[in-house]
N, C-alpha and C. Protein backbone atom coordinates (compact mmCIF):
# COMPACT_ATOMS: atom_id res chain seq x y z
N UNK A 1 -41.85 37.15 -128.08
CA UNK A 1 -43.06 37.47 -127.35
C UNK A 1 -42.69 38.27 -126.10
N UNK A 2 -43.49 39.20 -125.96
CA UNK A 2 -43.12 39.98 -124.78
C UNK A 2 -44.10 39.74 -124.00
N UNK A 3 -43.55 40.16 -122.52
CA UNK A 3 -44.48 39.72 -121.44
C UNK A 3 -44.97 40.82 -120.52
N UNK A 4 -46.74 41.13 -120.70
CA UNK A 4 -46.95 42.48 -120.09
C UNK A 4 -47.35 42.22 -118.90
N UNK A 5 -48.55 41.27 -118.50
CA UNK A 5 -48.90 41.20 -117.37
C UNK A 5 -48.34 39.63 -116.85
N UNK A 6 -47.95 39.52 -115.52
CA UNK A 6 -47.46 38.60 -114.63
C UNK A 6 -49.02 38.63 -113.32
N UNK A 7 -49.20 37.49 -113.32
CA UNK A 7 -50.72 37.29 -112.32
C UNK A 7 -49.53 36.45 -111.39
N UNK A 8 -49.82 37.33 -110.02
CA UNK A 8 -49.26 36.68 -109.10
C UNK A 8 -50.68 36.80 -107.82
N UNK A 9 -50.62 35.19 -107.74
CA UNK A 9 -51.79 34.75 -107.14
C UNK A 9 -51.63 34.22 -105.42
N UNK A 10 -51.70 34.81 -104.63
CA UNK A 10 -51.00 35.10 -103.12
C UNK A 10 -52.47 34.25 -102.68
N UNK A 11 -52.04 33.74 -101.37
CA UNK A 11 -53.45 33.07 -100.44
C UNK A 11 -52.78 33.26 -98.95
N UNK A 12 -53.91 33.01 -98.45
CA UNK A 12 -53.01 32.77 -96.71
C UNK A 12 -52.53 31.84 -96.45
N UNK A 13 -51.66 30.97 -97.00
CA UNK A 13 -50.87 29.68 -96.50
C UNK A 13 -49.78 30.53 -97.28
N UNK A 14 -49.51 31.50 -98.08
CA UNK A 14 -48.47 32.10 -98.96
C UNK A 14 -47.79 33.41 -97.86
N UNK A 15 -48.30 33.31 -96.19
CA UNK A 15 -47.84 34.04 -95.49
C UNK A 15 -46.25 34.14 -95.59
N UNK A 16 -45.83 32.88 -95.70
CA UNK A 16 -44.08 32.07 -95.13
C UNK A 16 -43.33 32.57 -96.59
N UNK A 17 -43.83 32.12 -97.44
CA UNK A 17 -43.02 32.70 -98.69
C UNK A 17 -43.23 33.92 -99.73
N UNK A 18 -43.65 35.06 -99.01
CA UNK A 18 -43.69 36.31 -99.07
C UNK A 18 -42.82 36.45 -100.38
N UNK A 19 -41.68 36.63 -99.55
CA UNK A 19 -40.25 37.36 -99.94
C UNK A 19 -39.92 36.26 -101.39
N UNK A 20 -40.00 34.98 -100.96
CA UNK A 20 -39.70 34.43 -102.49
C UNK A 20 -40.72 34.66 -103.49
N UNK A 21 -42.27 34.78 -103.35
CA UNK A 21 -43.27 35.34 -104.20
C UNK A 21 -42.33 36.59 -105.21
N UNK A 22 -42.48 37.74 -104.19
CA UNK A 22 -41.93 38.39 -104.88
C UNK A 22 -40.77 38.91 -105.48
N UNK A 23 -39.92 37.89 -104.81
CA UNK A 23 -38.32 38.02 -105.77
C UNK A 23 -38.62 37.81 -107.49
N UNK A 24 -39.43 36.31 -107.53
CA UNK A 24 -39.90 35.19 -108.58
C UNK A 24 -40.55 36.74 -109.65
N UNK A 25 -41.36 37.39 -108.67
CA UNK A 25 -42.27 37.89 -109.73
C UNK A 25 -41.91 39.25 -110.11
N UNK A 26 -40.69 39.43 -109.27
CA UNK A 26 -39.70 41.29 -109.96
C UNK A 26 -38.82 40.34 -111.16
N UNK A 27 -38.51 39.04 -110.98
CA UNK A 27 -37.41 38.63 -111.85
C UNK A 27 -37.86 38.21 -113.22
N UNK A 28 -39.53 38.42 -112.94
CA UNK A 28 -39.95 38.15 -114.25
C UNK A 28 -40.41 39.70 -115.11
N UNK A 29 -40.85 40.49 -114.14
CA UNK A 29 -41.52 41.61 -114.55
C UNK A 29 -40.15 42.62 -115.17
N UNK A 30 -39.41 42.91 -114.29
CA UNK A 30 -38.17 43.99 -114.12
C UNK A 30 -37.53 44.08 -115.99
N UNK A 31 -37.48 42.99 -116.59
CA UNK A 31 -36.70 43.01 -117.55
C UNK A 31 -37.50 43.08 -118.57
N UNK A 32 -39.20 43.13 -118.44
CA UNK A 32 -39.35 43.48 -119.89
C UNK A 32 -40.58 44.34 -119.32
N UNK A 33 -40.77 44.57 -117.94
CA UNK A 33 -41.58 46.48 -118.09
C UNK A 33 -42.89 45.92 -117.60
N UNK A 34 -43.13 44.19 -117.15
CA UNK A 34 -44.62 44.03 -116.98
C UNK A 34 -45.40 44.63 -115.80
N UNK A 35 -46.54 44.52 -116.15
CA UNK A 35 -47.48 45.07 -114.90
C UNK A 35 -47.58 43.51 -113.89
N UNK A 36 -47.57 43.25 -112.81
CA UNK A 36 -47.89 42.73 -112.02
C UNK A 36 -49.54 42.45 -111.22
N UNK A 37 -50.17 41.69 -111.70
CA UNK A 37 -51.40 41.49 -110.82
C UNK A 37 -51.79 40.83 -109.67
N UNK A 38 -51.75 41.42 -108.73
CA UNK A 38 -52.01 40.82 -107.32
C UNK A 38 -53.04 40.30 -107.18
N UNK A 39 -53.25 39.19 -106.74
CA UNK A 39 -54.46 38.58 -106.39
C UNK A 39 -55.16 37.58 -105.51
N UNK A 40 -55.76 37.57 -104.95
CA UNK A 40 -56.08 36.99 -103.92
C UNK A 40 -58.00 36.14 -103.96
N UNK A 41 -57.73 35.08 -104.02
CA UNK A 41 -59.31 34.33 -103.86
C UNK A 41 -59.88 33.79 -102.85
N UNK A 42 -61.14 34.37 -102.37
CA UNK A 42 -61.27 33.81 -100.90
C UNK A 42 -62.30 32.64 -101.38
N UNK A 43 -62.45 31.58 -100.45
CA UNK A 43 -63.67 30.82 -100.51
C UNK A 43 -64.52 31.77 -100.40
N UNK A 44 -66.11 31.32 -100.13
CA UNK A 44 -67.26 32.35 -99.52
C UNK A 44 -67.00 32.24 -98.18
N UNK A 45 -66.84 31.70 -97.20
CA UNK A 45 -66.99 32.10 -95.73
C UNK A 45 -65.39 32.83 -95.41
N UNK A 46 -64.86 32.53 -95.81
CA UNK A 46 -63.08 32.96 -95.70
C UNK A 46 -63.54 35.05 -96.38
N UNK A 47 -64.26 35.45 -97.55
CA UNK A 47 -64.70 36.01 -98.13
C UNK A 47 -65.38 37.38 -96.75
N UNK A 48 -66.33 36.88 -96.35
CA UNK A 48 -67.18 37.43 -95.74
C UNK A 48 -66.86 37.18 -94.08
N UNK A 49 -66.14 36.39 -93.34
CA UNK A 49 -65.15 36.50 -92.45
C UNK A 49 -64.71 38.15 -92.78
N UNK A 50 -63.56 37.86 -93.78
CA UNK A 50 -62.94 39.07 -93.93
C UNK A 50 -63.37 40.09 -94.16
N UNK A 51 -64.05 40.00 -94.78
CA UNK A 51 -65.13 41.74 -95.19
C UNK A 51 -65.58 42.04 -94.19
N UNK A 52 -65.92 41.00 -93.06
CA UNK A 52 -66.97 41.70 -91.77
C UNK A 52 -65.93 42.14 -90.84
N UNK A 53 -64.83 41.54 -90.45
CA UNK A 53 -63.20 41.66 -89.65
C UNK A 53 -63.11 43.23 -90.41
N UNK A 54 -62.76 43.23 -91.63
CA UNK A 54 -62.39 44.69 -92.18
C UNK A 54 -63.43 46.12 -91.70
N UNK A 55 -64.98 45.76 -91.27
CA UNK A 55 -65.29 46.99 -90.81
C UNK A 55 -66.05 47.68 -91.73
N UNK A 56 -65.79 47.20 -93.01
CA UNK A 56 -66.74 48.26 -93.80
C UNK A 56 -67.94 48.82 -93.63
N UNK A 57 -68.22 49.80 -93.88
CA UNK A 57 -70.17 50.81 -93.53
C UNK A 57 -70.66 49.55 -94.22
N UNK A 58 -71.83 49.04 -93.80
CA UNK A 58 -72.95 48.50 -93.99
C UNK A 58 -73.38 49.28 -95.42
N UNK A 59 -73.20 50.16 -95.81
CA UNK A 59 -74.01 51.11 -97.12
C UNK A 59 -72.49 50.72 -98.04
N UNK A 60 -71.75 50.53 -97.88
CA UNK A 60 -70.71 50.47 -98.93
C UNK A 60 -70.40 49.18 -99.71
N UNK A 61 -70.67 49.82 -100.97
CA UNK A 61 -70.54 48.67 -101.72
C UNK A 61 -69.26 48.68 -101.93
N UNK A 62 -68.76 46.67 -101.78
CA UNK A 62 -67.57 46.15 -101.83
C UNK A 62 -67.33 45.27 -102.26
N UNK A 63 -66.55 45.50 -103.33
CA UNK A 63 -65.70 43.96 -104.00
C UNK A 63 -65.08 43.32 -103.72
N UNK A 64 -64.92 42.11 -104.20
CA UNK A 64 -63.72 40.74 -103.16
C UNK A 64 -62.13 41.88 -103.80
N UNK A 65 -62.19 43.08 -104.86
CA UNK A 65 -60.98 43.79 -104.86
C UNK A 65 -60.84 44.93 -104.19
N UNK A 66 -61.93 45.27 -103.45
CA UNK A 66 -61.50 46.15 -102.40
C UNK A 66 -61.21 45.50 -101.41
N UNK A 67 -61.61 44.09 -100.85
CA UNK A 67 -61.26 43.11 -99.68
C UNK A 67 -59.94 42.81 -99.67
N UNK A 68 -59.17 42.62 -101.57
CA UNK A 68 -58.21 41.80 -101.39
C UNK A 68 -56.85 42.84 -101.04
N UNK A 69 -57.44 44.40 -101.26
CA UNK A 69 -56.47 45.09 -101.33
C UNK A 69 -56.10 45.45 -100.07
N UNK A 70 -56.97 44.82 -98.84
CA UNK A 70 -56.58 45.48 -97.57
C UNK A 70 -56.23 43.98 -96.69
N UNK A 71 -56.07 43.06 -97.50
CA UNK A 71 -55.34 42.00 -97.12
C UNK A 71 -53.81 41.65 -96.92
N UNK A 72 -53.57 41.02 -95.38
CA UNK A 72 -52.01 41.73 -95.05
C UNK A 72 -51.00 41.03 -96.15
N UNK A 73 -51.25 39.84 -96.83
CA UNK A 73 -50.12 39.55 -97.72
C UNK A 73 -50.36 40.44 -99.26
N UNK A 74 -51.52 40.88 -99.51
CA UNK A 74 -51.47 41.41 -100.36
C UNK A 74 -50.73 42.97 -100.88
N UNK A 75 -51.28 43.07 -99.68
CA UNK A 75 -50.31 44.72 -99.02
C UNK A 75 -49.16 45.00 -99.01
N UNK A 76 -48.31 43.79 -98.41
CA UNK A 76 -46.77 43.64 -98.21
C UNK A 76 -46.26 43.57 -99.77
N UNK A 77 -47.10 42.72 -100.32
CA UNK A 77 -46.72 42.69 -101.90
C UNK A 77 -46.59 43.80 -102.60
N UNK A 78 -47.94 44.33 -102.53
CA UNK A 78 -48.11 45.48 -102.95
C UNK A 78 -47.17 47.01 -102.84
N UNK A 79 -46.56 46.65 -101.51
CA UNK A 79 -45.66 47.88 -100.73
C UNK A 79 -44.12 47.71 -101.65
N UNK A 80 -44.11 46.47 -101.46
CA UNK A 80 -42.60 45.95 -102.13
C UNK A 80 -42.44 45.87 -103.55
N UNK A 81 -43.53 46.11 -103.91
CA UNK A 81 -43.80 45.98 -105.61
C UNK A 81 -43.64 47.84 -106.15
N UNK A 82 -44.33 48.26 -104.98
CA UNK A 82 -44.17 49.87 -104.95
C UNK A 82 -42.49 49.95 -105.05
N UNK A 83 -41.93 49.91 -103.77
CA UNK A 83 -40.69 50.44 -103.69
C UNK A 83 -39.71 49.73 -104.68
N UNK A 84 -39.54 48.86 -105.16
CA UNK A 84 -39.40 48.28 -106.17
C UNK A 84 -39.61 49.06 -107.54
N UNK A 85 -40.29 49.88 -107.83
CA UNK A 85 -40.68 50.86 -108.93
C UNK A 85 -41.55 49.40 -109.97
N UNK A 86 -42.18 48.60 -109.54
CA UNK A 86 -42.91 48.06 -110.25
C UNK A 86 -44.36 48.26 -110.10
N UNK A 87 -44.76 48.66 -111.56
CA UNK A 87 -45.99 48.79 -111.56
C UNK A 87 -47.17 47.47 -111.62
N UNK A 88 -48.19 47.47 -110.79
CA UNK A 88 -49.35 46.39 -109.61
C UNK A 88 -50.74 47.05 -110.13
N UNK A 89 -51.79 45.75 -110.44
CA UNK A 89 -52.76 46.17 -109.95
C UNK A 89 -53.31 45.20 -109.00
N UNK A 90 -54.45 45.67 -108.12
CA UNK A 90 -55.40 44.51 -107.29
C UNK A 90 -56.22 43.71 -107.86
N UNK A 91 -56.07 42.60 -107.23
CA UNK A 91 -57.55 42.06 -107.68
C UNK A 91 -57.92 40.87 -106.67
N UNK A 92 -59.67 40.72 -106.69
CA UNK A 92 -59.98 39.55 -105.46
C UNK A 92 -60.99 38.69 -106.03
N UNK A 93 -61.27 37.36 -105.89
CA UNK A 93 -62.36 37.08 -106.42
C UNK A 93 -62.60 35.91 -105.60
N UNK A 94 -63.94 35.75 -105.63
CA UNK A 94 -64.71 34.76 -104.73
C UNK A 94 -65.16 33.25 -105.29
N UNK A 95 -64.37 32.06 -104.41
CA UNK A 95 -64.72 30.84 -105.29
C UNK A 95 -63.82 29.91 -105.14
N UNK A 96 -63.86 28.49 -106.00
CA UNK A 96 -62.93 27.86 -105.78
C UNK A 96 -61.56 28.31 -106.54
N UNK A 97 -60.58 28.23 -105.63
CA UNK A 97 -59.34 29.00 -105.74
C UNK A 97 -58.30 28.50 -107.22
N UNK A 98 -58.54 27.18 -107.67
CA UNK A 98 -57.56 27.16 -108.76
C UNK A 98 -58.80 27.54 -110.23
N UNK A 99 -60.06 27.26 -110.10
CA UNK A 99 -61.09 27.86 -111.25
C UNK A 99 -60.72 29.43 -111.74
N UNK A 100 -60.64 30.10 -110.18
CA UNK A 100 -60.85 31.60 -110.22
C UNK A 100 -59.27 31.76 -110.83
N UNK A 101 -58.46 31.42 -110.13
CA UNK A 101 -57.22 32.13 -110.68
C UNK A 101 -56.69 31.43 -112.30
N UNK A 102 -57.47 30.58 -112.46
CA UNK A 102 -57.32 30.53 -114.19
C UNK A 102 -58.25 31.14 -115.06
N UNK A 103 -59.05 31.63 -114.63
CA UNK A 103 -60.47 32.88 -114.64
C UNK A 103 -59.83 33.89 -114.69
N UNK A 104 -58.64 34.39 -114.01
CA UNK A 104 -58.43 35.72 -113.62
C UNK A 104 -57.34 35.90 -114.63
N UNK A 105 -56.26 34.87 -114.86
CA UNK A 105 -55.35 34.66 -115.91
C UNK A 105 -55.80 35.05 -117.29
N UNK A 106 -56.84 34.11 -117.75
CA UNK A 106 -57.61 34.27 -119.07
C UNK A 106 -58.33 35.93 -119.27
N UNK A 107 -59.19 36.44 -117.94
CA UNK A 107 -59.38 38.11 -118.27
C UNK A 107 -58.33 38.77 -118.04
N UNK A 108 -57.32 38.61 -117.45
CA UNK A 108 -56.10 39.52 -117.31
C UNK A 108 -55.14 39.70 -118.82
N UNK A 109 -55.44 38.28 -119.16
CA UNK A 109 -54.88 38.31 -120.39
C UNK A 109 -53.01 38.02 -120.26
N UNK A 110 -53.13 37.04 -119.07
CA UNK A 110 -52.14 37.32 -118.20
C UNK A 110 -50.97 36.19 -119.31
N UNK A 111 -49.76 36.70 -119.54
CA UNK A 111 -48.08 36.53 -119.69
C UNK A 111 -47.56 34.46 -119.28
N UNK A 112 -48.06 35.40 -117.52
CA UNK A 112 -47.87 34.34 -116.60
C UNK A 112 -48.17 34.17 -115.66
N UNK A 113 -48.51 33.12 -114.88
CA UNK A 113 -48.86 33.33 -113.99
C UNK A 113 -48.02 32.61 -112.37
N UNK A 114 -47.73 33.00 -111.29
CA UNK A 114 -46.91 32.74 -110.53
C UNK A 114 -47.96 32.55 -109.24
N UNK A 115 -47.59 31.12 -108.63
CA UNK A 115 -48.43 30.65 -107.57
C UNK A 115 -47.18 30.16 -106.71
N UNK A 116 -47.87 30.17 -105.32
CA UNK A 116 -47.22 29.40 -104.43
C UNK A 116 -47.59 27.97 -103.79
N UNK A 117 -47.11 27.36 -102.92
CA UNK A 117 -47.75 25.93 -102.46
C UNK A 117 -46.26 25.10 -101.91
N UNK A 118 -46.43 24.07 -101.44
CA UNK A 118 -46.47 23.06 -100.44
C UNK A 118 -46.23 21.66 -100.81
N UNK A 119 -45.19 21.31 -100.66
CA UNK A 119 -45.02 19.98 -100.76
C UNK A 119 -45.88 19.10 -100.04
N UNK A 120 -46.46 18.16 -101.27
CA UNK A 120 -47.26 17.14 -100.59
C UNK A 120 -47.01 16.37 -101.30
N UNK A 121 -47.44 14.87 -100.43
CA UNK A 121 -47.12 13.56 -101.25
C UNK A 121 -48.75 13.40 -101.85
N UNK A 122 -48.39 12.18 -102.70
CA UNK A 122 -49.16 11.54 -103.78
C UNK A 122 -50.50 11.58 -103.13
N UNK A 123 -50.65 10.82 -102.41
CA UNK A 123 -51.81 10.60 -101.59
C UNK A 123 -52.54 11.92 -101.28
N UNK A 124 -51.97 12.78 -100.62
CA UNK A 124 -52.31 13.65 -99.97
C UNK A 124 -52.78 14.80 -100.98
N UNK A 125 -52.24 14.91 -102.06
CA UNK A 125 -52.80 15.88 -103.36
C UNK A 125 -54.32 15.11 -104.09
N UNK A 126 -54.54 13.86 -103.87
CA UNK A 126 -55.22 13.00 -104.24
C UNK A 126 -56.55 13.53 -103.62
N UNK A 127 -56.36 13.10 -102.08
CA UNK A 127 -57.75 13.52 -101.13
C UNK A 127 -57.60 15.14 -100.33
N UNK A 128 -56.60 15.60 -100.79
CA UNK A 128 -57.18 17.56 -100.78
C UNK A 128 -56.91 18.08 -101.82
N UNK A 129 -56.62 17.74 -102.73
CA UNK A 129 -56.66 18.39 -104.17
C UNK A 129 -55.38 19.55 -103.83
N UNK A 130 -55.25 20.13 -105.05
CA UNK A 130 -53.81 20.77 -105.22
C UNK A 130 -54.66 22.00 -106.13
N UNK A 131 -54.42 23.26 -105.76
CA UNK A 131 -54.81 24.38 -105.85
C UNK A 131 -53.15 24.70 -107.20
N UNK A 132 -52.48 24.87 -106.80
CA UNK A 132 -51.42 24.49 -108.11
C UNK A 132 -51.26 23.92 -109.43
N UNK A 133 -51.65 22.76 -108.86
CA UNK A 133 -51.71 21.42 -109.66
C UNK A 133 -52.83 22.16 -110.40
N UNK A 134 -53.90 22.27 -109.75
CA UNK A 134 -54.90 22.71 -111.08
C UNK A 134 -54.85 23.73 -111.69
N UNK A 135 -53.66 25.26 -111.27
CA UNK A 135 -53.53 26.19 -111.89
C UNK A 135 -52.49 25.96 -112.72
N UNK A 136 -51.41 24.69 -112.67
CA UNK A 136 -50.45 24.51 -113.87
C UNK A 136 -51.14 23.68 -114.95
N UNK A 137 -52.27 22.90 -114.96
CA UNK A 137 -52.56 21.87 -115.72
C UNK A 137 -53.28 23.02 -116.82
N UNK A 138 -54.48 23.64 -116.19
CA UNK A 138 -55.06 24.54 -116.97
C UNK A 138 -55.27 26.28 -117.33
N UNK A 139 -54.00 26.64 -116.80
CA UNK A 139 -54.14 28.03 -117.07
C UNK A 139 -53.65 28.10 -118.66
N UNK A 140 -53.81 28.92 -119.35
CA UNK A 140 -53.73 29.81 -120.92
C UNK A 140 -52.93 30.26 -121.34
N UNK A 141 -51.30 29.95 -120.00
CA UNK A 141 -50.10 30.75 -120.06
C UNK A 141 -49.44 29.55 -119.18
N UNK A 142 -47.87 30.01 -119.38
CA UNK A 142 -46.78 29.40 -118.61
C UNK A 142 -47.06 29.55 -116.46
N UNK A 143 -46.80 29.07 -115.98
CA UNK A 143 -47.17 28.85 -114.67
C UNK A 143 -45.73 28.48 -114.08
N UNK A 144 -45.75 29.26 -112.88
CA UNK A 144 -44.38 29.44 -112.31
C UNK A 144 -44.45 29.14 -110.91
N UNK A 145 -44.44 28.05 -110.31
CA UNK A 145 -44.43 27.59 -108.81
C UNK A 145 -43.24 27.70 -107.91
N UNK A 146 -43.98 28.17 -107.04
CA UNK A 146 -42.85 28.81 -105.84
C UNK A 146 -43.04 27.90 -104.37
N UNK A 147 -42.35 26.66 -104.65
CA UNK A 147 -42.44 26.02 -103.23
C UNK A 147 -42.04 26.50 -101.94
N UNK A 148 -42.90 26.27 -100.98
CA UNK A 148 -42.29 26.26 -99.72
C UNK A 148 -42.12 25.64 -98.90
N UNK A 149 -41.00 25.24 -98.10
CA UNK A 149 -40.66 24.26 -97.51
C UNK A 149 -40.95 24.85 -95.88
N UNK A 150 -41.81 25.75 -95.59
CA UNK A 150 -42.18 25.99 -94.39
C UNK A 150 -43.24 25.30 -93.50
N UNK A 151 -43.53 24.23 -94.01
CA UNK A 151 -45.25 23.32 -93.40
C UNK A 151 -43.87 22.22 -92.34
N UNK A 152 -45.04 22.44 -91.52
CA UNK A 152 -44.50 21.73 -90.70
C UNK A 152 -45.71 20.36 -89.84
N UNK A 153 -46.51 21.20 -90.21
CA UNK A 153 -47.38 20.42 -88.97
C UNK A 153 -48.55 19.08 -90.28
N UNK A 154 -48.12 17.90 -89.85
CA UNK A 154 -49.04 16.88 -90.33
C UNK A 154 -50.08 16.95 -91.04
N UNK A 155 -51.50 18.09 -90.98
CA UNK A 155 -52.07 18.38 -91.43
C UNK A 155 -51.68 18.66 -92.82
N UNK A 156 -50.55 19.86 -93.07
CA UNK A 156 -50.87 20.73 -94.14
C UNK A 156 -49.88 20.22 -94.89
N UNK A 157 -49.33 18.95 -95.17
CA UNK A 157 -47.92 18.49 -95.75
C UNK A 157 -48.96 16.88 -95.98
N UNK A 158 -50.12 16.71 -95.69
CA UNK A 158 -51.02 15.70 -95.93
C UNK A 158 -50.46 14.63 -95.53
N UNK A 159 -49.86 14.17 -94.43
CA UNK A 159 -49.64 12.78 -94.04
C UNK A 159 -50.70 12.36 -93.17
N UNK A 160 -51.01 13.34 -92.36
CA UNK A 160 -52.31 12.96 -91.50
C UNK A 160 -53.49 12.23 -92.34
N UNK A 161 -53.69 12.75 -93.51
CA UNK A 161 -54.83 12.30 -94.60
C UNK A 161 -54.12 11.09 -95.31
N UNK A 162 -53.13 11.34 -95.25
CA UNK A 162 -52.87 9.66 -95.90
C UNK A 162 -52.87 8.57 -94.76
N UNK A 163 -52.74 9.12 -93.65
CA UNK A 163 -52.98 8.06 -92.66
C UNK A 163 -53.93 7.39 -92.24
N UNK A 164 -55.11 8.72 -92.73
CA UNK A 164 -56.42 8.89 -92.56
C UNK A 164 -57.05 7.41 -93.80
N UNK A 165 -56.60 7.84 -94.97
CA UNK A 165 -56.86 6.77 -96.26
C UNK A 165 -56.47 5.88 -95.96
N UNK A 166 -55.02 5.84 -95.27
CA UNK A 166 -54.78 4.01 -94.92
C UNK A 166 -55.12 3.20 -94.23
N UNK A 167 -55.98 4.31 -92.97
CA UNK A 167 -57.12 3.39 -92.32
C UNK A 167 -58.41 2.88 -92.82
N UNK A 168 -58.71 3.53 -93.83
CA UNK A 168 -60.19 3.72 -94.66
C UNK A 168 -59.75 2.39 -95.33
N UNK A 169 -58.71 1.81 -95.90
CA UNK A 169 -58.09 1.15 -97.13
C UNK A 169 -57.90 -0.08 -96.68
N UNK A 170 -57.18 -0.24 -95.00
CA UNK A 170 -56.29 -1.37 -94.35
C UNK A 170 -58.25 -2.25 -93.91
């Protein structure tokens, strides 16, 4: 089986592991010629935040893939995927983030698909859900996770929320 398209699915917590995103996703593409799909899913207010920050004419019609293409991690990807001689396309879509990017997998018709994320404990994937977790359980293809060990702060590594549950619990 050969592998044409690679869906590599970038967010803004995927600021820190840039560079491993796209090592993961030249080491899959480089050796058998795939296209690379960039992609990016905003919630709705994260969505329209950004579209209004970006400036666009009021008369111009715009897609969450013209939004996602002027997004700074998408860009960097995009630049390095260039100089790299790998061939990219864009893409953006609006919604909950592990639905859409197994949405985007299934019309891409995608190989594989490559996500990033965050160590969290049990608890803490429990009461914020795992954007991963639900793109390895149900995407249509093999799924390739790229941890990062850059969280630092209580919040985003979910101990605060399990602390939060063990008061709810005690």
């Amino acid at each position: 089986m050969s592998m044409e398209t690679i869906l590599l699915a970038v967010g803004e917590s995927d600021r820190g592991r840039v560079e491993e995103l796209f090592e993961t996703a030249i080491s899959l593409a480089e050796p058998t010629d795939a296209t690379v799909a960039l992609a990016h899913v905003f919630d709705r207010d994260e969505y329209e935040q950004t579209r209004s920050r970006l400036e666009f004419a009021p008369d111009d019609e715009v897609t969450p893939d013209d939004v996602a293409k002027r997004y700074v991690t998408i860009r960097d990807l995009g630049d390095a995927l260039t100089e790299a001689g790998v061939e990219f396309t864009w893409h953006g879509a609006v919604g909950d983030r592990g639905d859409r990017i197994v949405a985007l997998a299934e019309d891409l018709d995608a190989d594989q698909v490559v996500v990033g994320g965050r160590k969290r404990s049990p608890t803490g994937k429990a009461v914020f859900g795992s954007t991963a977790q639900k793109v390895m359980m149900e995407a249509p293809c093999p799924v390739t996770f790229v941890r990062g060990d850059d969280v630092s702060t209580e919040e985003e590594t979910g101990e605060a929320g399990d602390r939060k549950l063990a008061g709810l619990v005690s």
